[in-house]
Structures are given as C-alpha cells and as structure tokens.
PDB file of N, CA and C in Angstrom:
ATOM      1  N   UNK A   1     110.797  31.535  54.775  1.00  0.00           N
ATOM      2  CA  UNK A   1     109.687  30.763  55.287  1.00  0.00           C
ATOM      3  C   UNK A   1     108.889  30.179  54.135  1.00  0.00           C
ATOM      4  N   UNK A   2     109.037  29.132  54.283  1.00  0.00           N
ATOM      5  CA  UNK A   2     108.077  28.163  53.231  1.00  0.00           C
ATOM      6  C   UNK A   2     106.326  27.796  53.506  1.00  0.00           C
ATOM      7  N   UNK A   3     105.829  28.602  52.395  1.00  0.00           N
ATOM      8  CA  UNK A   3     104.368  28.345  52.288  1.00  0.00           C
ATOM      9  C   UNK A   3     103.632  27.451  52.033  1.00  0.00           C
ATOM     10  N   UNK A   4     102.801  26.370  52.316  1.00  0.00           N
ATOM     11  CA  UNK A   4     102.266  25.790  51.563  1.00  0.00           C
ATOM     12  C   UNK A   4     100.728  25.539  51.606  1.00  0.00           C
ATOM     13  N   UNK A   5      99.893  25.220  50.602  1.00  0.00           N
ATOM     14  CA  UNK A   5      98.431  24.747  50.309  1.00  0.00           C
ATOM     15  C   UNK A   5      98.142  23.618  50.978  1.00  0.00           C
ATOM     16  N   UNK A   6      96.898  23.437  51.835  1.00  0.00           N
ATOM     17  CA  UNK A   6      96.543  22.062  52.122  1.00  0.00           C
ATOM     18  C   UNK A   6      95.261  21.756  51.967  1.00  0.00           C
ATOM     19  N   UNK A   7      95.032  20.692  50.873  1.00  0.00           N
ATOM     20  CA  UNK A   7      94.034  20.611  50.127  1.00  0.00           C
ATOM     21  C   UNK A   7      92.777  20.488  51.176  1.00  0.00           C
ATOM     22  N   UNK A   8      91.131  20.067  50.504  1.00  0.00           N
ATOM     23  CA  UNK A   8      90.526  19.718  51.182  1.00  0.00           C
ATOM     24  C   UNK A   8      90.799  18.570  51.852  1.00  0.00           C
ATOM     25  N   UNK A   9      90.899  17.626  50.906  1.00  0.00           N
ATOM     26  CA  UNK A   9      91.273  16.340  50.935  1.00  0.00           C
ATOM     27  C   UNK A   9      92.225  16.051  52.481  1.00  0.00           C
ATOM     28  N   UNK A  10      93.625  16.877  52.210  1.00  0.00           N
ATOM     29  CA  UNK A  10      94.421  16.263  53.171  1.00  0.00           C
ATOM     30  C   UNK A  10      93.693  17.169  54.553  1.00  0.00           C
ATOM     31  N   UNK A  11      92.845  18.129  54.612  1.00  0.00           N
ATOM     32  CA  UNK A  11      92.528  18.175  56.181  1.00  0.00           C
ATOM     33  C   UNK A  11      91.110  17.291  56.007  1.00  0.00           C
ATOM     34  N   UNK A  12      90.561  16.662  55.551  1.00  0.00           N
ATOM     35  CA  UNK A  12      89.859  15.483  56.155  1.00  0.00           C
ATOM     36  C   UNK A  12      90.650  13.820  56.433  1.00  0.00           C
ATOM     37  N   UNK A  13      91.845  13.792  55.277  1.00  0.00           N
ATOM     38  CA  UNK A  13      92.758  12.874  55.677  1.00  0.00           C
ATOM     39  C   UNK A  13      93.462  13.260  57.293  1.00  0.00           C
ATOM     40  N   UNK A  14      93.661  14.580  57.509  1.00  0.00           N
ATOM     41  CA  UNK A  14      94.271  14.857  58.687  1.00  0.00           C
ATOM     42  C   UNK A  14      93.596  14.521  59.831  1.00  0.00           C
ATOM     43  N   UNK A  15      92.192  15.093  59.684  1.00  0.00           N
ATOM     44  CA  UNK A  15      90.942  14.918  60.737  1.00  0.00           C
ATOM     45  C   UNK A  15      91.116  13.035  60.968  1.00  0.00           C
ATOM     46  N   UNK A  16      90.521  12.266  59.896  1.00  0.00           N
ATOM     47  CA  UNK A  16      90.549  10.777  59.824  1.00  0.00           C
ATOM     48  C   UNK A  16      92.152  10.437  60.716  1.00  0.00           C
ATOM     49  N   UNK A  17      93.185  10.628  60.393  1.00  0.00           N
ATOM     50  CA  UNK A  17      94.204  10.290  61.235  1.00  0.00           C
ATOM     51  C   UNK A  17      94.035  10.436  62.791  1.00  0.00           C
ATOM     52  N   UNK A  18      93.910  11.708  63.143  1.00  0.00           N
ATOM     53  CA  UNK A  18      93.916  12.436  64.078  1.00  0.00           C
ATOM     54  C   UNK A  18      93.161  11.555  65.240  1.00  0.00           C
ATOM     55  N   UNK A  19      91.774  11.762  64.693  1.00  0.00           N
ATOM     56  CA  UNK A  19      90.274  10.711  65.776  1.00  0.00           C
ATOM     57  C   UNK A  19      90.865   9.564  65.689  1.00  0.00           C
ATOM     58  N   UNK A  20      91.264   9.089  64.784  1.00  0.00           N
ATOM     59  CA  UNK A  20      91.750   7.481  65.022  1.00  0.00           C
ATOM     60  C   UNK A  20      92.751   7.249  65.919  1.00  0.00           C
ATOM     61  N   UNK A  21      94.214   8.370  66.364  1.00  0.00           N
ATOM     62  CA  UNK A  21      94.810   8.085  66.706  1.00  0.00           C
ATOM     63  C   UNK A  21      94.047   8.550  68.268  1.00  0.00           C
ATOM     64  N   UNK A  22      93.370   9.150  68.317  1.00  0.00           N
ATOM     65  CA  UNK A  22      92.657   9.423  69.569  1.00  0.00           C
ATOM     66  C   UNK A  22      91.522   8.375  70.190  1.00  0.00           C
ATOM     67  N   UNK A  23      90.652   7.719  69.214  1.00  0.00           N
ATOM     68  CA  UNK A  23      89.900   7.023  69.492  1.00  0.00           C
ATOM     69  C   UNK A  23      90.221   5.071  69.701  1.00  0.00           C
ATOM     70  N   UNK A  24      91.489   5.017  68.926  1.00  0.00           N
ATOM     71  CA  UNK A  24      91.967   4.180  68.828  1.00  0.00           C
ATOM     72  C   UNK A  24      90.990   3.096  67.813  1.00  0.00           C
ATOM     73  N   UNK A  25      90.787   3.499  66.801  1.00  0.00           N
ATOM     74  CA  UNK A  25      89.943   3.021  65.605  1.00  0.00           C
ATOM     75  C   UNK A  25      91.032   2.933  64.509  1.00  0.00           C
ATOM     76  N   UNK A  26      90.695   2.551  63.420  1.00  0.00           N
ATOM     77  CA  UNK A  26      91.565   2.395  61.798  1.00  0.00           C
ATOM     78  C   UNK A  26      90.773   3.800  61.290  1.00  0.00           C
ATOM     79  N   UNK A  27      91.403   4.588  60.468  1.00  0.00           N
ATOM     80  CA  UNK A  27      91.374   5.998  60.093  1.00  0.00           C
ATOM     81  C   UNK A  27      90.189   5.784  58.919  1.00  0.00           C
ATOM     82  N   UNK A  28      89.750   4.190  58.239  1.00  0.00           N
ATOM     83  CA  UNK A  28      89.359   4.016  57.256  1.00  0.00           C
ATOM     84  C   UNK A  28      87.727   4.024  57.951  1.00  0.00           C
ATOM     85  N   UNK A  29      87.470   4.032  59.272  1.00  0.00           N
ATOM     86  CA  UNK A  29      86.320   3.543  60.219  1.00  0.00           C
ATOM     87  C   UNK A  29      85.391   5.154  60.610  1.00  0.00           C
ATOM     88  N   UNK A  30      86.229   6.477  59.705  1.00  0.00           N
ATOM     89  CA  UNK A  30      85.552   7.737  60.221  1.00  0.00           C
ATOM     90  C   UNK A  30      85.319   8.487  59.166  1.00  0.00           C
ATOM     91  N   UNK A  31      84.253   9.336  59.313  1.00  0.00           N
ATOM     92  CA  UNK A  31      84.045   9.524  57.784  1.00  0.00           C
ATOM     93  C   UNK A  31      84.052  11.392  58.565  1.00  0.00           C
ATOM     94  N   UNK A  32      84.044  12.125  57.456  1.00  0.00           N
ATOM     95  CA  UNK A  32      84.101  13.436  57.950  1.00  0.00           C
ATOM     96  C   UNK A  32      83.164  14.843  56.724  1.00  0.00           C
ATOM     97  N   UNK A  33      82.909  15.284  57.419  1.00  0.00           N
ATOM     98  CA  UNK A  33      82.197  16.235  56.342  1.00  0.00           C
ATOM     99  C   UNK A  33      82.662  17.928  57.014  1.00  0.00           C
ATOM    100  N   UNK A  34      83.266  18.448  56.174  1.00  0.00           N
ATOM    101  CA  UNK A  34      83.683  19.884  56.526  1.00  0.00           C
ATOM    102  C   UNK A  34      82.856  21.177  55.991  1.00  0.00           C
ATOM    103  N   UNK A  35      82.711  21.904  57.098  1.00  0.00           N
ATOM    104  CA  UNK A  35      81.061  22.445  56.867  1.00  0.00           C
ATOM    105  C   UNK A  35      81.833  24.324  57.329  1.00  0.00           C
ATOM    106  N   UNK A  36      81.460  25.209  56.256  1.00  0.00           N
ATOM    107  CA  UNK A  36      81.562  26.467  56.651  1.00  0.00           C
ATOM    108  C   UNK A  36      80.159  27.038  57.028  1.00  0.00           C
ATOM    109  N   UNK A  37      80.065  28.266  58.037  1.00  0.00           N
ATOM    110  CA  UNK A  37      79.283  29.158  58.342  1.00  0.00           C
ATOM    111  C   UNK A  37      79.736  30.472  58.430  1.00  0.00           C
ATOM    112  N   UNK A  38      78.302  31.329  57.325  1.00  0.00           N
ATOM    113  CA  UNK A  38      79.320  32.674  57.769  1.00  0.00           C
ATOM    114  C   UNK A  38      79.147  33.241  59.553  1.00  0.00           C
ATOM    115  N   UNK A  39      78.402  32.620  60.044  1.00  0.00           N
ATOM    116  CA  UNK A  39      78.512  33.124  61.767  1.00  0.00           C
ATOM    117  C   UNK A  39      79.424  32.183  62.292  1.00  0.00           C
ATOM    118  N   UNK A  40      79.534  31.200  62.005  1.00  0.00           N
ATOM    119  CA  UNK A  40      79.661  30.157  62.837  1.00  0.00           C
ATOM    120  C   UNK A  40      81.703  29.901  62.741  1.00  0.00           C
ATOM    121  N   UNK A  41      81.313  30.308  61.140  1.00  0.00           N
ATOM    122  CA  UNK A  41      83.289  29.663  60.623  1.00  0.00           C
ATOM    123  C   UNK A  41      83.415  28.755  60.003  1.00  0.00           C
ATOM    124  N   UNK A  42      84.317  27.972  60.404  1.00  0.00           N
ATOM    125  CA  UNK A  42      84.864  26.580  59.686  1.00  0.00           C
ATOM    126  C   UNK A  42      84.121  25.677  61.289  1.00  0.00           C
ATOM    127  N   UNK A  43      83.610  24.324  60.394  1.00  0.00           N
ATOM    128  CA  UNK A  43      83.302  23.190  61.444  1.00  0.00           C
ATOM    129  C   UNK A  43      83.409  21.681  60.749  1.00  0.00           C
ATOM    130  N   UNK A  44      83.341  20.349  61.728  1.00  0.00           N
ATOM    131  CA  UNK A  44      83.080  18.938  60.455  1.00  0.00           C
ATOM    132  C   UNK A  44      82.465  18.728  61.744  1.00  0.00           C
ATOM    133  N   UNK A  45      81.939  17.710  61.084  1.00  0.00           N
ATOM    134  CA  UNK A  45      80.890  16.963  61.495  1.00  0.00           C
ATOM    135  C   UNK A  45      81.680  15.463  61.110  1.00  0.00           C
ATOM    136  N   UNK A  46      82.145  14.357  62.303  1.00  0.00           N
ATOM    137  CA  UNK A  46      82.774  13.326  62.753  1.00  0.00           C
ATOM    138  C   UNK A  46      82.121  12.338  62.920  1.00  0.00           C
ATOM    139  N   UNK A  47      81.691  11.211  61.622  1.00  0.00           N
ATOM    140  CA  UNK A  47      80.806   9.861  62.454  1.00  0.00           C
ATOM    141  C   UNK A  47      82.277   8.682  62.506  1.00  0.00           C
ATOM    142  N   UNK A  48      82.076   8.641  63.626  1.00  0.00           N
ATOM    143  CA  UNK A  48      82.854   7.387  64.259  1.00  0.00           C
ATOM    144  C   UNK A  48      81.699   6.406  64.434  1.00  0.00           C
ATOM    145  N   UNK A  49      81.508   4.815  63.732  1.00  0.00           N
ATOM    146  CA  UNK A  49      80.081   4.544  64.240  1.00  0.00           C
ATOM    147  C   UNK A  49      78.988   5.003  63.784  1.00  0.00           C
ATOM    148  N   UNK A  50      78.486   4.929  65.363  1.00  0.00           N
ATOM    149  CA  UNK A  50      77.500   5.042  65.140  1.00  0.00           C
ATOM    150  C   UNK A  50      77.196   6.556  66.041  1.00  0.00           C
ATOM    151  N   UNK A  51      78.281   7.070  66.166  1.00  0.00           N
ATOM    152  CA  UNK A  51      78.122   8.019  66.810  1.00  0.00           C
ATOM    153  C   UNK A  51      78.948   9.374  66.300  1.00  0.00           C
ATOM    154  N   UNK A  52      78.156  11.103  66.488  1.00  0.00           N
ATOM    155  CA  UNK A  52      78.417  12.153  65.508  1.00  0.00           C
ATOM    156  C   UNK A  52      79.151  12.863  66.528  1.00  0.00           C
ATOM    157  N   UNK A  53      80.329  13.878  65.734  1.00  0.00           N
ATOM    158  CA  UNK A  53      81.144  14.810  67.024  1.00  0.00           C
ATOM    159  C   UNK A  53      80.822  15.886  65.813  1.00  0.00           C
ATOM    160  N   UNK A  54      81.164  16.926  66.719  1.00  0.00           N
ATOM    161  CA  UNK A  54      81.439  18.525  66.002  1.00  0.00           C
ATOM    162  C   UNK A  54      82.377  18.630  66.386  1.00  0.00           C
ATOM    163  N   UNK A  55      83.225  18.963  65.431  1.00  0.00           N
ATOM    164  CA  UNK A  55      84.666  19.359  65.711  1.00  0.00           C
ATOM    165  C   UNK A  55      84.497  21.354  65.456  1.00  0.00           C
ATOM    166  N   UNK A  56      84.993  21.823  66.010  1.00  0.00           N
ATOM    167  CA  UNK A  56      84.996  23.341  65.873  1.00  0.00           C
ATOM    168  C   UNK A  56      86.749  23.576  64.917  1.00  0.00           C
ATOM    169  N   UNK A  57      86.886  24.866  64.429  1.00  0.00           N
ATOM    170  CA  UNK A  57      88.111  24.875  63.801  1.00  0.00           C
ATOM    171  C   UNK A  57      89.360  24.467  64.941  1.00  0.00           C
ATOM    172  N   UNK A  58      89.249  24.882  65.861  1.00  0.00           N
ATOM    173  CA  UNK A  58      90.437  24.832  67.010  1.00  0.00           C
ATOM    174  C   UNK A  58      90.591  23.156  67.036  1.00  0.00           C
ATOM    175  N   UNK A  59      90.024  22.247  66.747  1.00  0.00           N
ATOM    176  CA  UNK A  59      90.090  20.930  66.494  1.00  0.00           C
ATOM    177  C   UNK A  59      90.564  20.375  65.141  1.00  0.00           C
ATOM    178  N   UNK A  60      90.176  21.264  64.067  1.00  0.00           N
ATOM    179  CA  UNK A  60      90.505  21.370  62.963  1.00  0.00           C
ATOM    180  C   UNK A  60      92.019  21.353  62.970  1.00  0.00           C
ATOM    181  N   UNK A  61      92.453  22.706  63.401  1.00  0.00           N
ATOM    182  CA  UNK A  61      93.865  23.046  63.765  1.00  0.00           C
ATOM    183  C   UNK A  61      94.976  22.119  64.233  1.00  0.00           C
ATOM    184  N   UNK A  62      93.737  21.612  65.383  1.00  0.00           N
ATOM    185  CA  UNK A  62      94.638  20.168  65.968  1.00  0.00           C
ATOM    186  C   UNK A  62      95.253  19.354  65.158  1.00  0.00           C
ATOM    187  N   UNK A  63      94.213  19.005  64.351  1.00  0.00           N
ATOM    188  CA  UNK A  63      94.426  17.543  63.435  1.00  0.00           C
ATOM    189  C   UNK A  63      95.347  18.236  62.548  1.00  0.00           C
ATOM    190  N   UNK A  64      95.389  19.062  61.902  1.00  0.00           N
ATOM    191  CA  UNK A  64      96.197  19.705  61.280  1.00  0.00           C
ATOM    192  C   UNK A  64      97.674  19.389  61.236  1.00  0.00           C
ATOM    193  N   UNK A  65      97.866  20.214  62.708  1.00  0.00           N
ATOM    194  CA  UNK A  65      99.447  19.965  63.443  1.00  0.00           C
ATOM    195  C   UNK A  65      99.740  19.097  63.794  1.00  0.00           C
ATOM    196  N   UNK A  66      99.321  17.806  64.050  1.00  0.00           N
ATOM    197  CA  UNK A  66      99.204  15.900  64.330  1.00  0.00           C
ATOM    198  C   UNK A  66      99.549  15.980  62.773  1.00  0.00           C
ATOM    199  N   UNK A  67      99.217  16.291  62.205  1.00  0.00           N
ATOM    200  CA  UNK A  67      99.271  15.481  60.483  1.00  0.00           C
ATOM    201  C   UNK A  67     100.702  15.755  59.830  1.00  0.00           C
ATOM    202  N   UNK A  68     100.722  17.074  60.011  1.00  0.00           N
ATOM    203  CA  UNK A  68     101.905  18.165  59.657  1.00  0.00           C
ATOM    204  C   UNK A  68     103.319  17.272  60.387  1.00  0.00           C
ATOM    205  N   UNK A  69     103.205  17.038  61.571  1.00  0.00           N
ATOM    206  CA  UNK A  69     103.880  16.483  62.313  1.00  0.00           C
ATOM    207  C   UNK A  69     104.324  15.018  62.138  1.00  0.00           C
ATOM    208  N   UNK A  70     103.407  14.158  61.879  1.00  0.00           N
ATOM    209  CA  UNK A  70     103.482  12.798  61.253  1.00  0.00           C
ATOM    210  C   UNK A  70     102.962  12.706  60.431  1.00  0.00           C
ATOM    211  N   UNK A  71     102.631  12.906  59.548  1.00  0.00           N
ATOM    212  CA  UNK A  71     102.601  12.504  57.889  1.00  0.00           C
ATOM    213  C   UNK A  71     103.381  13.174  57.157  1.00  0.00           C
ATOM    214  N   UNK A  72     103.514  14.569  57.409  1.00  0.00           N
ATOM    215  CA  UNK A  72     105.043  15.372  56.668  1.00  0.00           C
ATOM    216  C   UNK A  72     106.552  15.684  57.105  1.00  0.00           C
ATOM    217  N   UNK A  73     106.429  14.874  58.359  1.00  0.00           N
ATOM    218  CA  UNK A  73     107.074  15.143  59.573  1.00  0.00           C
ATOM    219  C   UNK A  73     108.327  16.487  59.320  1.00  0.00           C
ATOM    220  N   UNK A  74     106.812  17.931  59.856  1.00  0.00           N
ATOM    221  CA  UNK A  74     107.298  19.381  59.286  1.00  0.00           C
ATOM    222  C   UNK A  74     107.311  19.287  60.762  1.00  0.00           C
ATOM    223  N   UNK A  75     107.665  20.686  60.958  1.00  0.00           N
ATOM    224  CA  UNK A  75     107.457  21.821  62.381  1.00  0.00           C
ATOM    225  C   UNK A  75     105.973  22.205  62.377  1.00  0.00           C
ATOM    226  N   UNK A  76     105.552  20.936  63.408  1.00  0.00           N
ATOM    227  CA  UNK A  76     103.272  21.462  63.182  1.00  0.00           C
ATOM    228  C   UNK A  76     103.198  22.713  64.138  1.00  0.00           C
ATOM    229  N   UNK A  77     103.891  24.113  64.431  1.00  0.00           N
ATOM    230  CA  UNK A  77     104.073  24.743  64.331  1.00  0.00           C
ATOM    231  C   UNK A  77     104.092  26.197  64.272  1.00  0.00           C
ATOM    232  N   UNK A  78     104.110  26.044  62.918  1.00  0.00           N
ATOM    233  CA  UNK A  78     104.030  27.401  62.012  1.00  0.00           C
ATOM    234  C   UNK A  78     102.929  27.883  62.384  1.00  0.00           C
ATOM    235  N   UNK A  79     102.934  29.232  61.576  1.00  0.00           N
ATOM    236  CA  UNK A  79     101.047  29.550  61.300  1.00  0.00           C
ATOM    237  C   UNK A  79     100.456  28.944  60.199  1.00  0.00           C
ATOM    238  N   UNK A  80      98.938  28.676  61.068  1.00  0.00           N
ATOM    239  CA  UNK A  80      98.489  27.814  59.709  1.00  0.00           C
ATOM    240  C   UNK A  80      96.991  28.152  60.176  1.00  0.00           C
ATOM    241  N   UNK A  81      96.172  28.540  58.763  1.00  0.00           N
ATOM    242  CA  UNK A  81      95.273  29.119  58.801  1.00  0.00           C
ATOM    243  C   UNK A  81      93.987  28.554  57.787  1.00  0.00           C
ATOM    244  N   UNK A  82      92.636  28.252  58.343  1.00  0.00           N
ATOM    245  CA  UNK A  82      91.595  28.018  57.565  1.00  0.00           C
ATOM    246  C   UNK A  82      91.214  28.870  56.400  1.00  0.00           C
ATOM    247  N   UNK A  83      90.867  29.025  54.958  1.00  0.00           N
ATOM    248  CA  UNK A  83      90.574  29.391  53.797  1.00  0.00           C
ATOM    249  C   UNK A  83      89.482  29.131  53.616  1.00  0.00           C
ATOM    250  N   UNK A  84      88.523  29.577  53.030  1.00  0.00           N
ATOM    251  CA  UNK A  84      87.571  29.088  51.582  1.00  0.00           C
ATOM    252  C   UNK A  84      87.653  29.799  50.641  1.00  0.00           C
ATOM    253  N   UNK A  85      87.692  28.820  49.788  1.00  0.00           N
ATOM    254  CA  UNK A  85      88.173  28.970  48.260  1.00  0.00           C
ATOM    255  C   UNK A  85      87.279  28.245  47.333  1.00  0.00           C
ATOM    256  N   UNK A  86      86.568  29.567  46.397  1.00  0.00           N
ATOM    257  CA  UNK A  86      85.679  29.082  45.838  1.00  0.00           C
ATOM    258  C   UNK A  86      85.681  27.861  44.836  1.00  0.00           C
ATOM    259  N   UNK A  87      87.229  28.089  43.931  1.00  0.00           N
ATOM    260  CA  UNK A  87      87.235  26.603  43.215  1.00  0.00           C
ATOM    261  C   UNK A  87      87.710  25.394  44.323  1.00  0.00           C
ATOM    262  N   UNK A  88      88.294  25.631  45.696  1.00  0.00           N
ATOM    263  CA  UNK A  88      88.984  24.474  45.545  1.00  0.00           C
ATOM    264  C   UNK A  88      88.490  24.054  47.126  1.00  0.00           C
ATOM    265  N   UNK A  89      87.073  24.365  47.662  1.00  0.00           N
ATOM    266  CA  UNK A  89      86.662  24.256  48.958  1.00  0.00           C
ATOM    267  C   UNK A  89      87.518  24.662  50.412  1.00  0.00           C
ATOM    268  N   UNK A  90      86.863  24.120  51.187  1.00  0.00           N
ATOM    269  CA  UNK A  90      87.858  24.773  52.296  1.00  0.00           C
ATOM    270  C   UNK A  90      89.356  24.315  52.731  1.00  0.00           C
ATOM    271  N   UNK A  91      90.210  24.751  52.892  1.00  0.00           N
ATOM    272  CA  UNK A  91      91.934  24.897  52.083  1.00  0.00           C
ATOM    273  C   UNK A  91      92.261  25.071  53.545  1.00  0.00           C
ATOM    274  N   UNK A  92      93.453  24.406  53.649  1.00  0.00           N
ATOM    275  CA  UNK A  92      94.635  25.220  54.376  1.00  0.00           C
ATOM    276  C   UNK A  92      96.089  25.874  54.183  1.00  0.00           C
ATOM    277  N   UNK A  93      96.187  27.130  54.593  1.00  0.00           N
ATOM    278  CA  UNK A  93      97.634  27.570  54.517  1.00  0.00           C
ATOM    279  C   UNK A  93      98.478  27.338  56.152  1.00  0.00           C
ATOM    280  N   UNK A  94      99.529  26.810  55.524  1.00  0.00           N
ATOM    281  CA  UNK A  94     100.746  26.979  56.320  1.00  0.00           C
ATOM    282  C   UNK A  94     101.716  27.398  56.342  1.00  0.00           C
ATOM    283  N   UNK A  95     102.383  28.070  56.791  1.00  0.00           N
ATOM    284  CA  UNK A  95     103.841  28.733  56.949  1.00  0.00           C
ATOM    285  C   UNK A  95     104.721  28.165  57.928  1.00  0.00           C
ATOM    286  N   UNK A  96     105.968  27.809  57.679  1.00  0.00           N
ATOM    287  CA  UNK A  96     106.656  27.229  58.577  1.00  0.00           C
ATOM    288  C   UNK A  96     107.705  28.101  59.160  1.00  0.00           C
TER     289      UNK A  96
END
C-alpha cells in the first residue's frame, strides 16, 4: 500500500476544484482559507463571490477524493486522513 503526503496547497487546490465543479464557477473565482480548532478540528472557510461557506472536514474529505480521483486519477478511496504539522500546516495523508 502506497502512502502519500498532501500538501496544504493541493487540499485548497482540491477544495477550489471541487466547489467549482459543484457550483459551476472557474476554480480561479474561489478563494479558501483552512482553519484548525482544538474543539472544533479541521474547517475552511469558502468565498465564492460574494458569498462565505464553512466547509467542515467531512467536506474537506470530499474534495479530497474528487481531486484524488481527477487530478491523480488514484482510487479516491483509500484512507485518507487530516494532519497538522507544525512546519508544513495542515497536510493530508493517504493510503491507497
């Protein structure tokens, strides 16, 4: 089973894909900010517009496996799990 890192970067690239392919917008039109809590967890905060979403991790996840699926076109799948990591912000692991 093959492991891999997924930067910050590519789960806000994932998120940006994801709403776009849902909202039917250009991916370049959403901006995203990924926000930890220690009660709360992993969350982003979604401006499409002129208008804000909360995405919870289980949305996170989503975009994830949409991305995994068409942009790496892996098995979206596996287990794949939220991180924070002090040098390298909030991370994802996957296992396929």
């Amino acid at each position: 089973m093959e492991t891999m890192s997924i930067s910050e970067q590519d789960i806000v690239n994932a998120l940006c894909i994801h709403l776009a392919d849902k909202k039917g917008v250009a991916p370049q039109e959403i901006q995203i900010e990924l926000l930890y809590d220690d009660d709360y967890g992993f969350s982003a905060e979604a401006y499409v517009g002129n208008r804000k979403q909360i995405l919870i991790e289980a949305n996170i996840i989503e975009a994830l496996r949409f991305w995994i699926e068409t942009e790496l076109k892996e098995n979206p799948y596996g287990s794949l799990r939220l991180a924070l990591d002090e040098e390298a912000g909030i991370i994802a692991h996957y296992q396929s």
